[in-house]
Protein backbone atom coordinates (compact mmCIF):
# COMPACT_ATOMS: atom_id res chain seq x y z
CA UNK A 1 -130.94 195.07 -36.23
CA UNK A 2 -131.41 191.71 -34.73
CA UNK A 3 -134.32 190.93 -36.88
CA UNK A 4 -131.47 190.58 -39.54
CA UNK A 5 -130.25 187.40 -37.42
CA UNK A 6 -133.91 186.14 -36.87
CA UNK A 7 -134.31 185.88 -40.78
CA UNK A 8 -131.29 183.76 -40.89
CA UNK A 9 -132.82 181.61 -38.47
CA UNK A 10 -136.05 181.27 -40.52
CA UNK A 11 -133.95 180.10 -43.65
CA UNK A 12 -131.39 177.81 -41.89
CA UNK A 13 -133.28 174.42 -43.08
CA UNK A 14 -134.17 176.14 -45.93
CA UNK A 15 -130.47 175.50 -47.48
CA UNK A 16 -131.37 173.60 -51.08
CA UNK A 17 -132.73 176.68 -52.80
CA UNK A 18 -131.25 177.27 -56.68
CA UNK A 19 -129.78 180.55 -55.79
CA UNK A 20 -127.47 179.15 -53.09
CA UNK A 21 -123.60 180.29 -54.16
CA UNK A 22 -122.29 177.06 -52.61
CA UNK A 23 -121.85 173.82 -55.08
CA UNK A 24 -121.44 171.63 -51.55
CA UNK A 25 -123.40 172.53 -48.59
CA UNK A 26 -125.95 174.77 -50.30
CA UNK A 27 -126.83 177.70 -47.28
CA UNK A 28 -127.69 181.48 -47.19
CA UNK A 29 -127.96 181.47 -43.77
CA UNK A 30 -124.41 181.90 -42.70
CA UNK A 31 -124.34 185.29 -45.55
CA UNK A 32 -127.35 186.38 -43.75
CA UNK A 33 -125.47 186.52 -39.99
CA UNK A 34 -122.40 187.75 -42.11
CA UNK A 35 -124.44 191.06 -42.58
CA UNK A 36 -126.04 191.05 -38.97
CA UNK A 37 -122.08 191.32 -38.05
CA UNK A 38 -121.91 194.16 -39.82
CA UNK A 39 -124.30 196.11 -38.56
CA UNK A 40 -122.40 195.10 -35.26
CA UNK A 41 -119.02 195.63 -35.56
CA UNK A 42 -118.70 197.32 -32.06
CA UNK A 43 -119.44 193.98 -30.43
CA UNK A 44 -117.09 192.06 -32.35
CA UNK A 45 -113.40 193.15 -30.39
CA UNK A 46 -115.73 191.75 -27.23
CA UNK A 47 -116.18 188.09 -28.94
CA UNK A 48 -112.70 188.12 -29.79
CA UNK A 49 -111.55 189.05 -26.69
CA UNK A 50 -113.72 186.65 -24.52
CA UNK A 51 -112.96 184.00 -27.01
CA UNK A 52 -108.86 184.76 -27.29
CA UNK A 53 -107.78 181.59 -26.90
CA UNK A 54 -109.88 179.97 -29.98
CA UNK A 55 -108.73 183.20 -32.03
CA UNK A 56 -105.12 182.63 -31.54
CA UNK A 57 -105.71 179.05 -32.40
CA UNK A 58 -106.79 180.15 -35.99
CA UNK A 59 -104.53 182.69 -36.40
CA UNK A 60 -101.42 179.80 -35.56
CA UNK A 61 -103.25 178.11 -37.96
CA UNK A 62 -103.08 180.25 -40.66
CA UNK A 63 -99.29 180.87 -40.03
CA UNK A 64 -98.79 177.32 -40.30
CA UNK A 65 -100.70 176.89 -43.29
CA UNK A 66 -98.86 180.19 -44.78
CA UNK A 67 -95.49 178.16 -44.07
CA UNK A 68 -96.71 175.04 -45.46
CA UNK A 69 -97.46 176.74 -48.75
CA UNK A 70 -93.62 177.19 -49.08
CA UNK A 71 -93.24 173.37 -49.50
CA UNK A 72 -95.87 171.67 -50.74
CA UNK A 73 -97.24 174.35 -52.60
CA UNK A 74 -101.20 175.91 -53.10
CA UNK A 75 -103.81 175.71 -55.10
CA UNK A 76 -105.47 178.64 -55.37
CA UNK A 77 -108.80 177.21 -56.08
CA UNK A 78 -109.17 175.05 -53.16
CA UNK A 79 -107.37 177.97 -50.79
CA UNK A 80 -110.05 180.28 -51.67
CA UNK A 81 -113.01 177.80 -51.17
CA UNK A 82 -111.36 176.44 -47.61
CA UNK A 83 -110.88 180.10 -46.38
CA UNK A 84 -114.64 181.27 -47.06
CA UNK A 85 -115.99 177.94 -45.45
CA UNK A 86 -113.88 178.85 -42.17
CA UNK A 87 -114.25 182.35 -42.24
CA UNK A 88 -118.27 181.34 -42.53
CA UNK A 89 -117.64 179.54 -39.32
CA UNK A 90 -116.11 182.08 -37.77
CA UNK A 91 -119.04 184.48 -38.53
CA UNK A 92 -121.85 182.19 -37.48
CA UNK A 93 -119.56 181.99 -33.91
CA UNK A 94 -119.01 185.65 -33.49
CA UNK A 95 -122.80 186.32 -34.97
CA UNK A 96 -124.65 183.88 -32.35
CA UNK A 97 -122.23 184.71 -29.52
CA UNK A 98 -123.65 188.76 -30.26
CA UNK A 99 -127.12 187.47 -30.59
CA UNK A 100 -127.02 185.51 -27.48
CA UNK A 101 -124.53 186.33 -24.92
CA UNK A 102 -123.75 189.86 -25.39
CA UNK A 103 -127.36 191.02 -26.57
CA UNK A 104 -128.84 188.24 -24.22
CA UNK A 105 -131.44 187.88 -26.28
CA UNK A 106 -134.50 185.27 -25.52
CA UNK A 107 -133.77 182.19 -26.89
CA UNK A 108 -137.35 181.55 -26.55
CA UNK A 109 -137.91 183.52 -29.12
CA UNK A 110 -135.41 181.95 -31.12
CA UNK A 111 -136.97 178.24 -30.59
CA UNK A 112 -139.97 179.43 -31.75
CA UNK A 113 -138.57 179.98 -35.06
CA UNK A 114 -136.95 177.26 -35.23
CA UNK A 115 -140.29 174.85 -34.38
CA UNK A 116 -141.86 176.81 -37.10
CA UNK A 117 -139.71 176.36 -39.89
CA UNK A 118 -138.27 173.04 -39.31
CA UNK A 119 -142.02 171.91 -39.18
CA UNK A 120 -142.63 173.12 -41.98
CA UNK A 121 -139.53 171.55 -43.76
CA UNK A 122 -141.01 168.51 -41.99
CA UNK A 123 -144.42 168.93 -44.54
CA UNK A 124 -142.65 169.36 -47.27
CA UNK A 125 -140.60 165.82 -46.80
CA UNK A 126 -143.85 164.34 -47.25
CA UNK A 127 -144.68 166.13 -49.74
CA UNK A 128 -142.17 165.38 -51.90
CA UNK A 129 -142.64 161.56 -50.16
CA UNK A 130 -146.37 161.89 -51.74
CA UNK A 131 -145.58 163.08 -55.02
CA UNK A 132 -142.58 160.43 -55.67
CA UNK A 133 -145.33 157.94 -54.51
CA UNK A 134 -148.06 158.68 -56.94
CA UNK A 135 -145.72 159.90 -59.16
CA UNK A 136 -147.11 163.44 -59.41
CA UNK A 137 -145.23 165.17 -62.12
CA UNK A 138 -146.03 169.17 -62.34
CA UNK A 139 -144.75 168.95 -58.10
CA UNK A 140 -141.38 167.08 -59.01
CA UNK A 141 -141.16 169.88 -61.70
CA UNK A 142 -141.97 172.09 -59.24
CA UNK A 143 -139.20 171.12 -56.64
CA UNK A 144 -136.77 170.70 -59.42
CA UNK A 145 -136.98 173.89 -60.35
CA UNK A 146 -136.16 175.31 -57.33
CA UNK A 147 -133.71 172.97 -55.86
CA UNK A 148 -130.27 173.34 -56.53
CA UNK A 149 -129.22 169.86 -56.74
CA UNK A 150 -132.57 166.68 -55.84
CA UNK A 151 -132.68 163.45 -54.78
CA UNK A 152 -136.26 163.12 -56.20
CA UNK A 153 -135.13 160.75 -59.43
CA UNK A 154 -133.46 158.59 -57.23
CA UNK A 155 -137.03 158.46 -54.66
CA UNK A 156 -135.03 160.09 -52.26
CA UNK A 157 -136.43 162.40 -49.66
CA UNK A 158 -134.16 165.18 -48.45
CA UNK A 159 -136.75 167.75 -46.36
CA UNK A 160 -135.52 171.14 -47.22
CA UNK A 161 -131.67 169.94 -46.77
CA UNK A 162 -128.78 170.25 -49.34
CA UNK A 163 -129.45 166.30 -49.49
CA UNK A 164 -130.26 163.30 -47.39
CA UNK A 165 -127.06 162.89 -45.70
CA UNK A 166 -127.53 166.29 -43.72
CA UNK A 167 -130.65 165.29 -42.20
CA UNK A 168 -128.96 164.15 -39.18
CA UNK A 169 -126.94 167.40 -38.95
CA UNK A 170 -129.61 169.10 -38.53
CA UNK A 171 -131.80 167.18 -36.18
CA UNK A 172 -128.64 166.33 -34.05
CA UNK A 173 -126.56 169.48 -34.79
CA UNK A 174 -129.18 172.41 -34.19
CA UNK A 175 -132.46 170.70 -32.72
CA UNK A 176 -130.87 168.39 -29.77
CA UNK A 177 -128.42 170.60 -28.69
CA UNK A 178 -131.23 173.55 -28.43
CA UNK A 179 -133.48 171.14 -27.10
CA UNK A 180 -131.16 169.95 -24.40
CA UNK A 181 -130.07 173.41 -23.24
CA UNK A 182 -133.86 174.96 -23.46
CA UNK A 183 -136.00 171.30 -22.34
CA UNK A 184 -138.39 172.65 -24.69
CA UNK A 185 -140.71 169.19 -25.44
CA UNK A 186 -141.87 170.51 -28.62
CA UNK A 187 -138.07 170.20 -30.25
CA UNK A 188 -137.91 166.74 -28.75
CA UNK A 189 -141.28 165.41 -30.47
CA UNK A 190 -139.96 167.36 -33.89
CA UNK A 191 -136.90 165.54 -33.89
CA UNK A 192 -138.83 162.31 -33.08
CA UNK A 193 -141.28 163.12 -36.09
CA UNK A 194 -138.33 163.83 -38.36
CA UNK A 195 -136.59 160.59 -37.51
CA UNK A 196 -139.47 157.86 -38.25
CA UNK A 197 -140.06 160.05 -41.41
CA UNK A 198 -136.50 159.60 -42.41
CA UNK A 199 -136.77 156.22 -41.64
CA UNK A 200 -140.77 155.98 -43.32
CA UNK A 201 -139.13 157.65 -46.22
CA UNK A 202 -136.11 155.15 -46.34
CA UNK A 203 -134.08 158.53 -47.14
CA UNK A 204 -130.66 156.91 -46.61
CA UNK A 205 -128.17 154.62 -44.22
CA UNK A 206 -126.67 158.12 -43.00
CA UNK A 207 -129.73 159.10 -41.26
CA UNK A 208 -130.26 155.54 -39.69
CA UNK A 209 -126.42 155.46 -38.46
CA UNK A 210 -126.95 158.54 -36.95
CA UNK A 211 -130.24 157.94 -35.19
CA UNK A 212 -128.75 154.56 -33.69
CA UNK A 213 -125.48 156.03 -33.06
CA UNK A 214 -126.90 158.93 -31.26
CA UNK A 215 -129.75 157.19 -29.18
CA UNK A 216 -127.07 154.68 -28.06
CA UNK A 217 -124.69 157.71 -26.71
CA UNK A 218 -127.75 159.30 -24.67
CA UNK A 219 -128.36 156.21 -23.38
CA UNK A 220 -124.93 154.80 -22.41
CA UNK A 221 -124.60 158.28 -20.53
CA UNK A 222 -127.37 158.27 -18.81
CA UNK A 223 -126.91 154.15 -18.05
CA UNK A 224 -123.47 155.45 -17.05
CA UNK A 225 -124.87 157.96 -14.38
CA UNK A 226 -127.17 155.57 -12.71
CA UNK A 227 -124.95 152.44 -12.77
CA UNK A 228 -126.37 151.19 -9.39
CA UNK A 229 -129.99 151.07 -10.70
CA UNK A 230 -131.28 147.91 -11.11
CA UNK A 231 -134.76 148.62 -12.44
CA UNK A 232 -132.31 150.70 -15.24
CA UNK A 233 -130.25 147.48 -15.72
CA UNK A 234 -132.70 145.85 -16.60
CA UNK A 235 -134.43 147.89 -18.98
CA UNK A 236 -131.27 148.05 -20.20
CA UNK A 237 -131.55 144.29 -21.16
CA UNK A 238 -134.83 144.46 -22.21
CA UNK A 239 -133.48 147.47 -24.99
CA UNK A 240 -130.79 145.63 -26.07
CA UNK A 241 -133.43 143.02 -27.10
CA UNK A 242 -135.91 145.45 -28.86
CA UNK A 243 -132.37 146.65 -30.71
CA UNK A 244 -131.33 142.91 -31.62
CA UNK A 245 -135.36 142.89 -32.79
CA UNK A 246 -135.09 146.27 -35.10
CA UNK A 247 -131.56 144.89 -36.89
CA UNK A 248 -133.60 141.83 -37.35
CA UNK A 249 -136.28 143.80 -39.66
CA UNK A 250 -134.55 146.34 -40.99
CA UNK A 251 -132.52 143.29 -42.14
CA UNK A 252 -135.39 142.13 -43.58
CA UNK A 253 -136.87 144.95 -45.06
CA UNK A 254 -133.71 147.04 -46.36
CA UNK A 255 -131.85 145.86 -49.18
CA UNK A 256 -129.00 148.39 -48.42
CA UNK A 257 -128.66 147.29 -44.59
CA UNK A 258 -128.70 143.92 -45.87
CA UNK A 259 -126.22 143.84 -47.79
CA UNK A 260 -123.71 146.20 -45.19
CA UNK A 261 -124.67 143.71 -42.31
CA UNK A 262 -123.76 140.35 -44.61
CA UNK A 263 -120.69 142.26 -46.85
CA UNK A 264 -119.19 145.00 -45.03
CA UNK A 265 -118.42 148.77 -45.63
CA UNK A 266 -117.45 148.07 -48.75
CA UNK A 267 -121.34 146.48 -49.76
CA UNK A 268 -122.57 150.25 -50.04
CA UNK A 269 -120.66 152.30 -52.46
CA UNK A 270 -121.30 155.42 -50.73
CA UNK A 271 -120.25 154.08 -46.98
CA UNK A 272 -117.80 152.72 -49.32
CA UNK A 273 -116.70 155.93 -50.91
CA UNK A 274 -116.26 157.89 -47.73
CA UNK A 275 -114.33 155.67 -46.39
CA UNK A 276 -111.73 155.36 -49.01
CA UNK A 277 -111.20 158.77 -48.28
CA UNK A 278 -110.90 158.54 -44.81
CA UNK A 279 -108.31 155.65 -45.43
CA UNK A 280 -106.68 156.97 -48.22
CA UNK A 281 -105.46 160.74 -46.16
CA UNK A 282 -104.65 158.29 -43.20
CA UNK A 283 -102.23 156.29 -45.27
CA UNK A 284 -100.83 159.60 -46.74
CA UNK A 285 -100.11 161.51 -43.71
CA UNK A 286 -99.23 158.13 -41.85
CA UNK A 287 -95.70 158.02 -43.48
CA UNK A 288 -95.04 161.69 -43.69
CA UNK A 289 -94.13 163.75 -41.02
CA UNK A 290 -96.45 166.41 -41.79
CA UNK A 291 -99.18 164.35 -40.04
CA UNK A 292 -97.77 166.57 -36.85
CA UNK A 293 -98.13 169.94 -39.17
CA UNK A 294 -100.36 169.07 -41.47
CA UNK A 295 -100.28 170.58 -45.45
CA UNK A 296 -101.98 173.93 -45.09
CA UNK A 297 -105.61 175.58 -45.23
CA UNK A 298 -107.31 174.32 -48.62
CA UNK A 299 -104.57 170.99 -49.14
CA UNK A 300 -106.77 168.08 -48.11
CA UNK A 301 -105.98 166.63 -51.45
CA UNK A 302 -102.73 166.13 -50.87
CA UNK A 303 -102.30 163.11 -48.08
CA UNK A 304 -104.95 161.64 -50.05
CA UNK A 305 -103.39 161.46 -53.61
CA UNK A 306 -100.45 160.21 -51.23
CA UNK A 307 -102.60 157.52 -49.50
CA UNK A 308 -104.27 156.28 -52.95
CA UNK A 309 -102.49 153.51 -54.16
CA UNK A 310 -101.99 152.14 -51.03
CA UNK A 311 -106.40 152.41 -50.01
CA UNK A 312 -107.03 151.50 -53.62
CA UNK A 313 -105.63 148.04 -52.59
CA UNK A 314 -107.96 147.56 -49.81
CA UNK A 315 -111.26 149.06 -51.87
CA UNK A 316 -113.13 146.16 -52.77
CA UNK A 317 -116.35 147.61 -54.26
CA UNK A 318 -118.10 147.73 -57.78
CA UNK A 319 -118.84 151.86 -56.61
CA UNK A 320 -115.46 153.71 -58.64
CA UNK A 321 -116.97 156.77 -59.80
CA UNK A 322 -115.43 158.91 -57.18
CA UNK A 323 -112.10 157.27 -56.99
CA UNK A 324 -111.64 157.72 -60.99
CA UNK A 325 -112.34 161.29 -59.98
CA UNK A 326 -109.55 161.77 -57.34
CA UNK A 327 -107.20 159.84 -59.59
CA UNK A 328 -107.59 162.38 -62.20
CA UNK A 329 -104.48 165.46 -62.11
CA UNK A 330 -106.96 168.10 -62.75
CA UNK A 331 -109.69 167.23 -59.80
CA UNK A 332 -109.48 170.19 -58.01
CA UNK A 333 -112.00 170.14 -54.94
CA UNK A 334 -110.66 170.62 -51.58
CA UNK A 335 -113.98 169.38 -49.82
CA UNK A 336 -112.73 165.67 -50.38
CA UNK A 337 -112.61 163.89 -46.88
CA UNK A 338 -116.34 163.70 -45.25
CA UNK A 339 -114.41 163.79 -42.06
CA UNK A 340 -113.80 166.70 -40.00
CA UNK A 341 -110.78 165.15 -37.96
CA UNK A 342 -109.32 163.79 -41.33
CA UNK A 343 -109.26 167.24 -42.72
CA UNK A 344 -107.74 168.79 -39.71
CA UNK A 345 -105.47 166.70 -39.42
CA UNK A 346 -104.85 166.92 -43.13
CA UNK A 347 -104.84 171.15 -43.26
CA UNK A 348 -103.17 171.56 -39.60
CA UNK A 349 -101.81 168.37 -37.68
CA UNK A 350 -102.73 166.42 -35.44
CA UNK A 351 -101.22 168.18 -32.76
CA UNK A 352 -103.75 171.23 -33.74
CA UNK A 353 -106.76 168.32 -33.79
CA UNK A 354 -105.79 167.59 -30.20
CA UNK A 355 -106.00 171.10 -28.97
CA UNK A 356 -109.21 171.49 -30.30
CA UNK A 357 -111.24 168.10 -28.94
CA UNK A 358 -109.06 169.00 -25.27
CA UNK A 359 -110.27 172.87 -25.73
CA UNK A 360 -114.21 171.39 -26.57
CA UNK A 361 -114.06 168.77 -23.83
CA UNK A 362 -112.62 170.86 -20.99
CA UNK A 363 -115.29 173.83 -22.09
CA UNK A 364 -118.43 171.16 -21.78
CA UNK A 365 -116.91 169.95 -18.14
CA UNK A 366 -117.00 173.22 -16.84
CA UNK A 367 -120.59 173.83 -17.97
CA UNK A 368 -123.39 174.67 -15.28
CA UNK A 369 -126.14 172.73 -17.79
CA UNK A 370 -125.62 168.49 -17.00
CA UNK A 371 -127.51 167.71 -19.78
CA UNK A 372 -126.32 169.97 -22.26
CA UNK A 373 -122.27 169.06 -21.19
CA UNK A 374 -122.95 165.24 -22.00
CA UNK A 375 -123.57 166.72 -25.98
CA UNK A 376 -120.03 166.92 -26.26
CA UNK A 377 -119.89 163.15 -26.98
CA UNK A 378 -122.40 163.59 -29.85
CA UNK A 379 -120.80 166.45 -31.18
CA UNK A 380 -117.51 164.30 -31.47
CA UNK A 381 -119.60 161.96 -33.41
CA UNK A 382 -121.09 163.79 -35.49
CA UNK A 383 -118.42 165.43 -37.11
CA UNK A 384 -117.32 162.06 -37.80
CA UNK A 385 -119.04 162.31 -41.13
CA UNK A 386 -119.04 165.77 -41.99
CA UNK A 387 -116.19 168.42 -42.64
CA UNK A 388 -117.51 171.95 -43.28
CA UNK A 389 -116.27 174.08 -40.88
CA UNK A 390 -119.28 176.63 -41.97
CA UNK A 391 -121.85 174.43 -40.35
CA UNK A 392 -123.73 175.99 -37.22
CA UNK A 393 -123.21 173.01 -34.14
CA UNK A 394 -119.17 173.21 -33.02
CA UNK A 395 -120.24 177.00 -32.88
CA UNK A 396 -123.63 177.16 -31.17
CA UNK A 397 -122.63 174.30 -29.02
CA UNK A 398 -119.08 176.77 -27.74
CA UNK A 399 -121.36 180.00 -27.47
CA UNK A 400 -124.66 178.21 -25.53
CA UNK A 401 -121.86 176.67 -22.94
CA UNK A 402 -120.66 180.31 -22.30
CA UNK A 403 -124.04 181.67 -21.60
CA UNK A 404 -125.64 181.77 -18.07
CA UNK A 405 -127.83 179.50 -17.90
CA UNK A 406 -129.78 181.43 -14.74
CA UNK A 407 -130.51 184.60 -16.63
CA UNK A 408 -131.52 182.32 -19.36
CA UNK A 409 -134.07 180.05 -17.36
CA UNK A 410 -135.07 183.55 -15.76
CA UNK A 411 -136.05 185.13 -19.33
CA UNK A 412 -137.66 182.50 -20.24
């Protein structure tokens, strides 16, 4: 039944259709390896058991958060939406690690269908770039029909994606990592094609943070590796330059970026936004000793209404919408920090955030693949951004580091 898991793969950029159940990060895909599971219990006892250590980890967790609850109490609500998002996780983990490792199946194959569909999620970003352009109505009915939430009024381009701001996950979070583990060259001119049509498009600050950001990490690796080369060290200079050169026009040709480069964070109300929140649970758990224990699975909210008054101080721009929001008693949404180290920190400690980066690092150290292991540090960034725990890359990234990377290379 592996052709069950193959159809997930064909509908994993494919996450923005109207049917989607989720009101956040709007995928079928992780239901669709949910069911592959089933139709393979027998191998799941062998994930768990080759994976012990990260299963015990949860299961603390969850004892942790079932203590918490005594204290600080639970909303329902948000304990229900928190526990599907990491028990999605959990089944894209144990779902790619039967796929891959204990199947072995080709991940060939599996690139394949992943050129194909991101390629065409690729067309239809400039589609929907063509019809904002000429303003071609019956399409944006078209797409608005079908989406389940568009950027289209606001001449946004989004691909097939829940919205802009998950562009990068996906070219960073699925494509590099498969791309640096397989050295296909097709993936690498895809996720070049993507980028300068993000950037063509002007789809959104997120996407340009995160193609600087990661370019820059690749690089200061590599420059790191090859220290002693002087032909590097100066191409090194020379880069540096072009970068200086690219600020210079994108200063000159984005209002946005304009205004973050002469104002600040606070310029852009939705850099602004996420970092409030960011800010805001750091000054609530700061002063309470749960910052070691955190509040429980599903309790983000709570170190942040603690942390409000005191970030609402330092907020400085005109952008309020979302901090009326979390002022409100009755805003119940547990998917409130953009930050996946926030929110662990928030729902199990520090302490538990710790084990986790030390358990990811010392896994990519050990790895066989020299390319692939120097991910980790984009993985950490990343996440930086982005909380789900349902999302594919902490997962595929711990299975493709267990796999051996001879029988691999010898399949394919």
């Amino acid at each position: 039944m592996d052709i069950i898991f193959e159809i997930g793969l064909y509908l994993m950029p494919f996450e923005n259709l109207f049917f989607a159940p989720s009101a956040g990060w709007a995928t079928i895909t992780p239901i669709i390896f949910f069911v592959y599971l089933l139709f393979n219990l027998k191998y799941v006892v062998k994930t768990i058991y080759k994976y012990k250590y990260i299963f015990m980890f949860f299961l603390a967790a969850i004892i942790l958060s079932i203590i918490n609850y005594i204290f600080v109490g639970i909303e329902i609500k948000n304990f229900i939406n928190a526990g599907i998002t990491l028990g999605l996780g959990i089944i894209d983990f144990i779902s790619l690690d039967i796929y891959f490792r204990q199947k072995q199946n080709k991940i060939d194959k599996c690139t394949k269908i992943l050129l194909l569909v991101y390629t065409i999620s690729l067309a239809i970003g400039w589609i929907q770039f063509i019809t904002i352009k000429f303003n071609i109505e019956p399409i944006k009915q078209i797409f608005y029909s079908i989406e389940k939430r568009s950027y289209m009024g606001n001449n946004r381009i989004q691909f097939t994606f829940t919205e802009p701001s998950f562009i990068g996950m996906h070219l960073f979070g699925i494509l590099l990592p498969i791309y640096l583990f397989t050295k296909e060259k097709k993936l690498i001119i895809l996720i070049i094609a993507f980028a300068m049509s993000s950037i063509i498009f002007s789809s959104g600050m997120r996407i340009l943070i995160d193609i600087i950001s990661v370019v820059s990490i690749l690089y200061i690796v590599y420059l790191i590796k090859n220290i002693n080369n002087k032909k590097l060290m100066m191409m090194t200079i020379i880069l540096i330059l072009i970068g200086i050169l690219g600020i210079a026009i994108l200063y000159n040709t984005n209002n946005r970026a304009k205004n973050i480069i002469n104002n600040g964070i606070y310029a852009d109300g939705s850099l602004a936004s996420r970092f409030f929140r960011i800010n805001s649970t750091i000054k609530g758990c700061a002063n309470d000793c749960r910052l070691l224990t955190g509040y429980g699975l599903g309790n983000a909210l709570i170190p942040i209404r603690s942390g409000y008054e005191g970030a609402m101080k330092e907020y400085k721009s005109s952008y309020t919408n979302e901090m009326e929001q979390l002022a409100n008693p009755n805003f119940t949404n547990d998917s409130v920090s953009f930050c996946l180290y926030t929110r662990v920190v928030s729902e199990f400690g520090i302490i538990f955030l710790i084990i986790a980066i030390t358990y990811i690092y010392q896994l990519s150290i050990k790895s066989n693949n020299l390319f692939f292991r120097n991910y980790v540090w984009i993985l950490f960034y990343i996440y930086l951004q982005f909380e789900s725990y349902g999302f594919y890359t902490i997962w595929l990234y711990i299975v493709l580091l267990n796999l051996d990377i001879k029988k691999i290379k010898q399949k394919i």
